[in-house]
C-alpha atoms as a PDB file:
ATOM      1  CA  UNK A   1     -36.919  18.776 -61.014  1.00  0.00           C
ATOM      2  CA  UNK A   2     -35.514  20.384 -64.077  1.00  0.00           C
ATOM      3  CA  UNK A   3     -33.476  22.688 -62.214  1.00  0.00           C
ATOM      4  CA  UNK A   4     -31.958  19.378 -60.019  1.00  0.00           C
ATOM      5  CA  UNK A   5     -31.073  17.393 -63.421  1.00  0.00           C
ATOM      6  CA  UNK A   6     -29.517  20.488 -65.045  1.00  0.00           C
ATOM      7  CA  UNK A   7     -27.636  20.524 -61.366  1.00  0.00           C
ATOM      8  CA  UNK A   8     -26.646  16.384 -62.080  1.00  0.00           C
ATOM      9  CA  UNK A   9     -25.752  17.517 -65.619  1.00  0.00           C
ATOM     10  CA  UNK A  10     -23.092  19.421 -64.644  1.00  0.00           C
ATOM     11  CA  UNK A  11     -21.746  17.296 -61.951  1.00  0.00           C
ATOM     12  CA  UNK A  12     -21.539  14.483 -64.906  1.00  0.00           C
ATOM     13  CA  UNK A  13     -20.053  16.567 -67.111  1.00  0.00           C
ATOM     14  CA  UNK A  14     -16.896  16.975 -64.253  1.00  0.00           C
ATOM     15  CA  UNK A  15     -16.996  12.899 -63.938  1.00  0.00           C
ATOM     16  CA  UNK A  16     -18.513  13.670 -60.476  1.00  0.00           C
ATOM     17  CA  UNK A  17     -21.183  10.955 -61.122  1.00  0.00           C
ATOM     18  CA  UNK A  18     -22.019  10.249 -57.182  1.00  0.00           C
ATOM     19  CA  UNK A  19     -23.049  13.531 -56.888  1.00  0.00           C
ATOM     20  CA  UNK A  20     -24.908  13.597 -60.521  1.00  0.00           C
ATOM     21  CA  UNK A  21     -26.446  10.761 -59.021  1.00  0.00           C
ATOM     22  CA  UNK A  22     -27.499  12.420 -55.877  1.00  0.00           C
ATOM     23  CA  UNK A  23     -29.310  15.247 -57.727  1.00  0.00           C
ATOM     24  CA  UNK A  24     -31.139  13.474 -60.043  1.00  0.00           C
ATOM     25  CA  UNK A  25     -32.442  11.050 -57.012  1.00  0.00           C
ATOM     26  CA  UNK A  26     -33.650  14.724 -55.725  1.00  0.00           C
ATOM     27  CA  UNK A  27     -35.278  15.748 -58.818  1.00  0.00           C
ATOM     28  CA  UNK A  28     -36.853  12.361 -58.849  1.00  0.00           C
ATOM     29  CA  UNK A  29     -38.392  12.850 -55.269  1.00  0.00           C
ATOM     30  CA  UNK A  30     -40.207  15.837 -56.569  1.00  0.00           C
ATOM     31  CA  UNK A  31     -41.126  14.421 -60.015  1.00  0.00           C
ATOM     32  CA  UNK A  32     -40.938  10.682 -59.887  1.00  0.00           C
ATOM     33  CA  UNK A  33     -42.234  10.619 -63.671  1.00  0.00           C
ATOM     34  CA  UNK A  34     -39.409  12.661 -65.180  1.00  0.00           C
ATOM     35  CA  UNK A  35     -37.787  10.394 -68.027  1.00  0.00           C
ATOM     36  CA  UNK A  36     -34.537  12.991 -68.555  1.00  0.00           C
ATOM     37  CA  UNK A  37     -33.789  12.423 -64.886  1.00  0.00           C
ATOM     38  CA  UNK A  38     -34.384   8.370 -64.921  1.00  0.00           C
ATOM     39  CA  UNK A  39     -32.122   8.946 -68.653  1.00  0.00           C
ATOM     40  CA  UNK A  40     -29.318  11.064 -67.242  1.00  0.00           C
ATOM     41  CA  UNK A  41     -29.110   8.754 -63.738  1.00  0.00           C
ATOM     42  CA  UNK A  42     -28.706   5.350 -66.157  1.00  0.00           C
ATOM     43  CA  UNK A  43     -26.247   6.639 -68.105  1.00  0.00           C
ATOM     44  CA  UNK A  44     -24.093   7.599 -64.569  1.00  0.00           C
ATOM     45  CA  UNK A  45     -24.645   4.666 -63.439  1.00  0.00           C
ATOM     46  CA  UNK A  46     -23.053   2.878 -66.657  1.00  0.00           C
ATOM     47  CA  UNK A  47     -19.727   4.952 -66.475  1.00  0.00           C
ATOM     48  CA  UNK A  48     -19.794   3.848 -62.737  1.00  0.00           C
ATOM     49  CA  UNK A  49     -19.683  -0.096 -64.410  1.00  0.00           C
ATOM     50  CA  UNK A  50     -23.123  -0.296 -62.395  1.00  0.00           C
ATOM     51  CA  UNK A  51     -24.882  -1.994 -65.293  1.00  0.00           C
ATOM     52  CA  UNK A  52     -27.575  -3.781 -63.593  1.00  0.00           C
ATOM     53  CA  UNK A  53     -28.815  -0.557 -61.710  1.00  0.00           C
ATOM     54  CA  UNK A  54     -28.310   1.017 -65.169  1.00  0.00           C
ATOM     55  CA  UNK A  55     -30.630  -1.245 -66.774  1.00  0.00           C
ATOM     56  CA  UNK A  56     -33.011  -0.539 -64.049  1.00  0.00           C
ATOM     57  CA  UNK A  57     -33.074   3.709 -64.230  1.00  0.00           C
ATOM     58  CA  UNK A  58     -33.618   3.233 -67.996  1.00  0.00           C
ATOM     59  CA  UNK A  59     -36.272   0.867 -67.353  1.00  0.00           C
ATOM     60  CA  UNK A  60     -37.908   3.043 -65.093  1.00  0.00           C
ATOM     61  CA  UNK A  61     -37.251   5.778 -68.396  1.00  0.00           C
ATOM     62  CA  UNK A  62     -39.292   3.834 -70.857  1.00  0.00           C
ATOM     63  CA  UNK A  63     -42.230   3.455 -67.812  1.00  0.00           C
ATOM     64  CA  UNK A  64     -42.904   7.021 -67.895  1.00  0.00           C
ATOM     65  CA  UNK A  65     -46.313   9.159 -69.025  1.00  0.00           C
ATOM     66  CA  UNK A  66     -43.592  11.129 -72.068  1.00  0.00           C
ATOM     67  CA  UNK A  67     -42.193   7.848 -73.228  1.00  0.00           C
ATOM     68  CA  UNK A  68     -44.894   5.201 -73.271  1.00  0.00           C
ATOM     69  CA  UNK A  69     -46.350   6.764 -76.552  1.00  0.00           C
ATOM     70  CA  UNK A  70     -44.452   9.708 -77.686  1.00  0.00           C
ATOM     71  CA  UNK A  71     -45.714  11.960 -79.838  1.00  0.00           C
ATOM     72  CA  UNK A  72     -43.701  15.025 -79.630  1.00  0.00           C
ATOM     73  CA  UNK A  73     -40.110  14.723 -81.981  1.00  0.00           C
ATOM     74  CA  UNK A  74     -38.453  15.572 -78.570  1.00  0.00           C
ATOM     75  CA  UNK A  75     -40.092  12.783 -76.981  1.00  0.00           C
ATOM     76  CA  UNK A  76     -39.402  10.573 -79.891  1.00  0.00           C
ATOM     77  CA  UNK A  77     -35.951  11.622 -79.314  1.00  0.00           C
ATOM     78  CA  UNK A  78     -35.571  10.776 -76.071  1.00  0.00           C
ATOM     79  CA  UNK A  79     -36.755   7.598 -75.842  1.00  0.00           C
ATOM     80  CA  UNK A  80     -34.744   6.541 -79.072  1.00  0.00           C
ATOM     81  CA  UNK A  81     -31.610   7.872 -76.909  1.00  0.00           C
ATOM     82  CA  UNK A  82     -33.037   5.812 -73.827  1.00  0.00           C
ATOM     83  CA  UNK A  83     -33.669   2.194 -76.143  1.00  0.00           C
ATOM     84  CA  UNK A  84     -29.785   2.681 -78.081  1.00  0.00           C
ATOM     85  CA  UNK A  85     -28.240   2.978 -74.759  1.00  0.00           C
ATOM     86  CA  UNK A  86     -30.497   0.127 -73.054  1.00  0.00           C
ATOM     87  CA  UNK A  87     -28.980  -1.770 -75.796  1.00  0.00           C
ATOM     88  CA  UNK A  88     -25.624  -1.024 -74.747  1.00  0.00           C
ATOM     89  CA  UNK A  89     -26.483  -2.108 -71.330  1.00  0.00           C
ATOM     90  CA  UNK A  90     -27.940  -5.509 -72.256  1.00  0.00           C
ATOM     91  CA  UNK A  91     -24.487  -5.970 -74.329  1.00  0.00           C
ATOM     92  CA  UNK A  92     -22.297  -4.972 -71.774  1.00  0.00           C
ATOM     93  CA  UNK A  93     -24.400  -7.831 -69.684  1.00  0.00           C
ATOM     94  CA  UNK A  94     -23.906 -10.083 -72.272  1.00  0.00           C
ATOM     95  CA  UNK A  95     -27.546 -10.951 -73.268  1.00  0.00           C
ATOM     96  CA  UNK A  96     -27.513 -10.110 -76.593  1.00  0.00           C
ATOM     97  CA  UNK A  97     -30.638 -11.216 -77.662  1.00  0.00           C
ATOM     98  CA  UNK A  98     -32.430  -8.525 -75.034  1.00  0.00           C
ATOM     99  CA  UNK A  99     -30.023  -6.262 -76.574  1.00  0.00           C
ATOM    100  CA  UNK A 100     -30.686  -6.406 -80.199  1.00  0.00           C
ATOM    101  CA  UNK A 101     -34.516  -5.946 -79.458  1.00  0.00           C
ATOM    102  CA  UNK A 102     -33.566  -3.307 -77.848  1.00  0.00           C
ATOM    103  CA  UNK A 103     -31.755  -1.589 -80.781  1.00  0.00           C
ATOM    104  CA  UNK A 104     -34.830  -2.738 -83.002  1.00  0.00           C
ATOM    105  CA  UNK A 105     -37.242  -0.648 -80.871  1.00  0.00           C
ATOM    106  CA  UNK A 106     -34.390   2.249 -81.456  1.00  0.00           C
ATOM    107  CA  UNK A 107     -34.483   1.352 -85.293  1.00  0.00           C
ATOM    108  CA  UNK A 108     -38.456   1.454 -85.779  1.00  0.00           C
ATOM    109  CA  UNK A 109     -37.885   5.495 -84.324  1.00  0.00           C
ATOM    110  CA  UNK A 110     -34.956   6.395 -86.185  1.00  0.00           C
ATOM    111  CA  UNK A 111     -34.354   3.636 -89.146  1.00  0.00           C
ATOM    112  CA  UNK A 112     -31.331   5.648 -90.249  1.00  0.00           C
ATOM    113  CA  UNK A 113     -29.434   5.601 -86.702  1.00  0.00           C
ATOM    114  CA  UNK A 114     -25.893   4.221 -88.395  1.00  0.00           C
ATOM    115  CA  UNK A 115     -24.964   3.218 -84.357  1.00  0.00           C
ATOM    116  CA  UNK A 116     -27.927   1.581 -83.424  1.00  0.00           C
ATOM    117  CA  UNK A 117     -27.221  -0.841 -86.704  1.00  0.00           C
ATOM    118  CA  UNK A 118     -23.493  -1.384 -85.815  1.00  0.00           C
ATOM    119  CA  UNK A 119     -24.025  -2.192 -82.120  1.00  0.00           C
ATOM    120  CA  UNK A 120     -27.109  -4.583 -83.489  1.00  0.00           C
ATOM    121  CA  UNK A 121     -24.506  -6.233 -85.961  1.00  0.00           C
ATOM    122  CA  UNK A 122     -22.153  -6.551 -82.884  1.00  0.00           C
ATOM    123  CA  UNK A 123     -24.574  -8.499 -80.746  1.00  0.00           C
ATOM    124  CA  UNK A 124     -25.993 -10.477 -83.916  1.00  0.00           C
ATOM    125  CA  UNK A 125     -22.241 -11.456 -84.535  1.00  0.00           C
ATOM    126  CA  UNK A 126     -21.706 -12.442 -80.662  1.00  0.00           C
ATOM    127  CA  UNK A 127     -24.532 -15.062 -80.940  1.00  0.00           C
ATOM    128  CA  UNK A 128     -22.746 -16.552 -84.392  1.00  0.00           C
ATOM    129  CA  UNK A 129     -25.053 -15.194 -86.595  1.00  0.00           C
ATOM    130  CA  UNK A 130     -22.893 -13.891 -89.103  1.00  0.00           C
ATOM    131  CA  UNK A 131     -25.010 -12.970 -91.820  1.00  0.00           C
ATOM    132  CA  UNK A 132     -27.576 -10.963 -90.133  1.00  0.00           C
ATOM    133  CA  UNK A 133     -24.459  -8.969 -88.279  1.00  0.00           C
ATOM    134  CA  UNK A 134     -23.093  -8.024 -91.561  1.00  0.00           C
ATOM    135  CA  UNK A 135     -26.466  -7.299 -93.241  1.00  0.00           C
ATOM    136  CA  UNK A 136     -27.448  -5.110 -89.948  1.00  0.00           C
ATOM    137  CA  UNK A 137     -23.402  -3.141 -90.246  1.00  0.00           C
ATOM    138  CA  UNK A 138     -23.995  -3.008 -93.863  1.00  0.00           C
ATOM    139  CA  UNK A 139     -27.013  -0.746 -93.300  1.00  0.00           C
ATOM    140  CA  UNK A 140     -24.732   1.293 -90.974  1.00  0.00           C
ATOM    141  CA  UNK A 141     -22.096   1.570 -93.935  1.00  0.00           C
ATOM    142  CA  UNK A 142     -24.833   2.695 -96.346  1.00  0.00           C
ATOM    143  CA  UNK A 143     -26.292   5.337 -94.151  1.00  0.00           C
ATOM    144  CA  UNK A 144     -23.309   6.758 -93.206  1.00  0.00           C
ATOM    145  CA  UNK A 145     -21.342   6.579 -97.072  1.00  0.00           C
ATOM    146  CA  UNK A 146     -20.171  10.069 -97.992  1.00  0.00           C
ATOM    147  CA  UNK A 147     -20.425  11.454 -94.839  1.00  0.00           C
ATOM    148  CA  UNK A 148     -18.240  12.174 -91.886  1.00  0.00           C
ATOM    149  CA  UNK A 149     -19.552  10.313 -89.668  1.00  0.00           C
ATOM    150  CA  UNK A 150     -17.010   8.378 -87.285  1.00  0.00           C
ATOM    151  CA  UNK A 151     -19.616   5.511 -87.030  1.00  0.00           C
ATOM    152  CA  UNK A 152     -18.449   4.669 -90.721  1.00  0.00           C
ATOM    153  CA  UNK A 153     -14.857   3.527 -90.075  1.00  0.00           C
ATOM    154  CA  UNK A 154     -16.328   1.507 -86.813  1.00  0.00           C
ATOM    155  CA  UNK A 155     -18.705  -0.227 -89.057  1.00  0.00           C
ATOM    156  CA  UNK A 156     -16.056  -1.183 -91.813  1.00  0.00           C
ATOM    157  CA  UNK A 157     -13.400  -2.511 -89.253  1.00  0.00           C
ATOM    158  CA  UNK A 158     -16.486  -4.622 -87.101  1.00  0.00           C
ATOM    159  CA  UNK A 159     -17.125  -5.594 -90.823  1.00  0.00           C
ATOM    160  CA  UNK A 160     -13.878  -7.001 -91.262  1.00  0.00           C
ATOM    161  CA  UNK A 161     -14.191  -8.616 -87.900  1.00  0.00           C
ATOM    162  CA  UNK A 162     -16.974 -10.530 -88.518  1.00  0.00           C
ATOM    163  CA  UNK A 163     -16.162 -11.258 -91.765  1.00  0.00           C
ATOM    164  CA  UNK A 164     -12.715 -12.879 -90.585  1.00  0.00           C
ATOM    165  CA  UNK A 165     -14.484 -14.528 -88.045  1.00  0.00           C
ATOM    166  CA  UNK A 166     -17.474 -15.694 -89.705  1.00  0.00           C
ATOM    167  CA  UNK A 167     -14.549 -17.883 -92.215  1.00  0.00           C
ATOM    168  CA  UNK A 168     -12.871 -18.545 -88.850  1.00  0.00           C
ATOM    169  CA  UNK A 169     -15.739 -20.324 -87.967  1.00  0.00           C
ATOM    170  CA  UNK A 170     -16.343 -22.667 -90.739  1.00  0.00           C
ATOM    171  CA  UNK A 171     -12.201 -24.058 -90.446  1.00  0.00           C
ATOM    172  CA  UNK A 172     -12.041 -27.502 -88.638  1.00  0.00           C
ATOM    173  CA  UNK A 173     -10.885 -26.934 -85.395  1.00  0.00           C
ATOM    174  CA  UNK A 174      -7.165 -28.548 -86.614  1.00  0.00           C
ATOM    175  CA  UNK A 175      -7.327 -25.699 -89.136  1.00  0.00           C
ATOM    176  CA  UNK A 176      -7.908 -23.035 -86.005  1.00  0.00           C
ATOM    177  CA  UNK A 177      -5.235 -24.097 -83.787  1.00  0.00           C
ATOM    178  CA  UNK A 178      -2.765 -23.352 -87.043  1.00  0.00           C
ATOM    179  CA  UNK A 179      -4.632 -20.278 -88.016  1.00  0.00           C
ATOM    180  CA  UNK A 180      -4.643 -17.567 -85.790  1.00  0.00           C
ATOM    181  CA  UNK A 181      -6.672 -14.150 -86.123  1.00  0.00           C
ATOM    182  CA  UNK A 182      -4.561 -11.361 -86.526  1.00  0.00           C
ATOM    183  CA  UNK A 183      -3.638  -9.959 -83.252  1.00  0.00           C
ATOM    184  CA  UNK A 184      -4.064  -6.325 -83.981  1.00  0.00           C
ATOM    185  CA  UNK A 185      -7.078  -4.920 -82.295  1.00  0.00           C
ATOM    186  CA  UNK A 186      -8.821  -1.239 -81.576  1.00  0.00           C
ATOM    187  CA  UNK A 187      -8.775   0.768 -78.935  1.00  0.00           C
ATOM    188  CA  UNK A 188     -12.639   0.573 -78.211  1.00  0.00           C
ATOM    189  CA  UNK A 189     -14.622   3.741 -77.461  1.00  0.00           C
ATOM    190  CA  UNK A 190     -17.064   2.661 -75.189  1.00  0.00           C
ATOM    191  CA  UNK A 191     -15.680   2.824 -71.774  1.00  0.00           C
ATOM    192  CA  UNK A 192     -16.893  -0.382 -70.346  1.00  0.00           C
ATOM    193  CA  UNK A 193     -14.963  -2.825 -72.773  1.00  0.00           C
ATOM    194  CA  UNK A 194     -11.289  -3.766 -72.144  1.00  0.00           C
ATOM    195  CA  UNK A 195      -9.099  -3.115 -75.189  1.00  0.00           C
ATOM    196  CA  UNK A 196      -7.028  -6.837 -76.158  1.00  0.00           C
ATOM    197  CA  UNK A 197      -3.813  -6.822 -77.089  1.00  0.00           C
ATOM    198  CA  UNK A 198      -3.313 -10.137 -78.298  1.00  0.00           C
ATOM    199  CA  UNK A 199      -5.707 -12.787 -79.830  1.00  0.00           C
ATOM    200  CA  UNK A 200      -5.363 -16.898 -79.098  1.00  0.00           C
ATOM    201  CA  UNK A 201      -6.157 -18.602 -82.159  1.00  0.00           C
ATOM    202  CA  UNK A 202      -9.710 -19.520 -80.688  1.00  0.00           C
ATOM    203  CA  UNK A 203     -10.735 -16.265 -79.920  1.00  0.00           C
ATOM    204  CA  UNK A 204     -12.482 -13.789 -81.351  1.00  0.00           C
ATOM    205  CA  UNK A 205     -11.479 -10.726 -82.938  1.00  0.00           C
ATOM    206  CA  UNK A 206     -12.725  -7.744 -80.834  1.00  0.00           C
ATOM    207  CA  UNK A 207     -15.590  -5.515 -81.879  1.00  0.00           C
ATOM    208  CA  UNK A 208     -16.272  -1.899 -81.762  1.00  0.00           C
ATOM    209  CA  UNK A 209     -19.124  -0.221 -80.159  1.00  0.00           C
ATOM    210  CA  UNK A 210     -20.940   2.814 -81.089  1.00  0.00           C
ATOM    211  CA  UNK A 211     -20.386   4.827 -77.681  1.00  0.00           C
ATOM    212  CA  UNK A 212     -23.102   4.991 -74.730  1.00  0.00           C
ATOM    213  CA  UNK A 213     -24.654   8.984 -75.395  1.00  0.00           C
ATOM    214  CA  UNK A 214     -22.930  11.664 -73.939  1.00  0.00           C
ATOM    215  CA  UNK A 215     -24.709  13.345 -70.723  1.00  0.00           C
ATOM    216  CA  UNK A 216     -25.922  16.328 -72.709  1.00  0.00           C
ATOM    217  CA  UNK A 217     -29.780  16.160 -72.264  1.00  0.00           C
ATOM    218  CA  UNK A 218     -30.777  19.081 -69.986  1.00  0.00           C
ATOM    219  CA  UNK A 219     -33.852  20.706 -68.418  1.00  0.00           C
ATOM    220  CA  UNK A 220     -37.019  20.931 -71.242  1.00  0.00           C
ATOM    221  CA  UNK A 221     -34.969  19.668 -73.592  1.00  0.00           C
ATOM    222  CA  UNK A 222     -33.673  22.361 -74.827  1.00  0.00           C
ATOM    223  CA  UNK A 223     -30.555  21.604 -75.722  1.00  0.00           C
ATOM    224  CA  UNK A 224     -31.607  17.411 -77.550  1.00  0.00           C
ATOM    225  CA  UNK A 225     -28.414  15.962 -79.936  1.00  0.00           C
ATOM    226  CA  UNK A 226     -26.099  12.982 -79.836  1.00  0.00           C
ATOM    227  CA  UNK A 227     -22.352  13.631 -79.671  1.00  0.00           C
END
């Protein structure tokens, strides 16, 4: 089973996600409790805009013997990587509120994963609660102060966002139709969202996602970290 995923691995890492998918349904025959391979299929099945069935594979993740109570930091890993990227899933769905528990569950394994608390501020700010977003990107921008870490200019633009459209919010509607957002917008990095070019006055300003994990989990773990 190992040897199949490491075989998937590589077909992922050449965009060839079919066949990725093929081998890890192989590796699954022989070892139907294997969370990497349930992991590593999701995660194909998300660049393949296949979200549903996504949802499913990490499901089936979390439902394994390693992940129901890990114990081992690898294990903890692992099922932190499986819960951020459910999250994603449950986003890219649009129910938010299934994602942020998701990124909670992510949180209470790793409290100081800076992308779990941005994409949990994105979905808080897609259900209007403004507040909680910017307390839960805030915690991003704390964590990742001082550092390198890409997820730090994410967090302060989606702060801006929400900001902006947190006062949007509270205009009278006359108010909106005479004060538009500004129309500038990212280029998201997460593959499934469609960048916007221009805003209407009513809409809102676009938000930036902490990217669905990188197919770099191989056989035993060996080789665990987030890109």
């Amino acid at each position: 089973a190992e040897d199949l995923t490491d075989k998937g691995v590589q077909e992922a890492r050449q965009q060839n996600y079919d066949d990725a998918i093929i081998s890890y349904d192989q590796a699954l025959q022989i070892d139907p409790d294997y969370a990497l391979a349930w992991y590593n299929r999701g995660l194909c099945l998300v660049f393949l805009g296949r979200n549903d069935e996504a949802l499913t594979s990490l499901d089936k993740a979390l439902l394994t013997t390693d992940l129901q109570n890990p114990d081992k930091n690898s294990e903890k890993y692992l099922a932190g990587l499986v819960w951020f990227n459910r999250g994603a899933v449950l986003a890219n769905l649009g129910r938010y509120e299934e994602s942020i528990a998701s990124y909670d569950e992510a949180l209470f394994i790793d409290m100081r994963d800076a992308a779990a608390w941005n994409n949990r501020g994105n979905s808080l700010a897609e259900l209007g609660r403004y507040d909680e977003a910017l307390a839960s990107i805030d915690t991003a921008l704390k964590i990742t102060e001082q550092t390198t870490d890409p997820i730090h200019i994410i967090a302060q633009k989606n702060r801006e966002r929400v900001l902006a459209e947190q006062k949007n919010a509270t205009i009278p509607q006359q108010q909106i139709q005479s004060t538009p957002l500004p129309t500038e917008s990212l280029q998201p990095n997460r593959t499934t969202l469609q960048p916007t070019a221009s805003l209407q006055p009513t809409q809102k300003a676009p938000l930036v996602y902490a990217p669905i994990s990188s197919l770099v989990l191989i056989a035993g773990l060996i080789l665990l970290r987030r890109l």
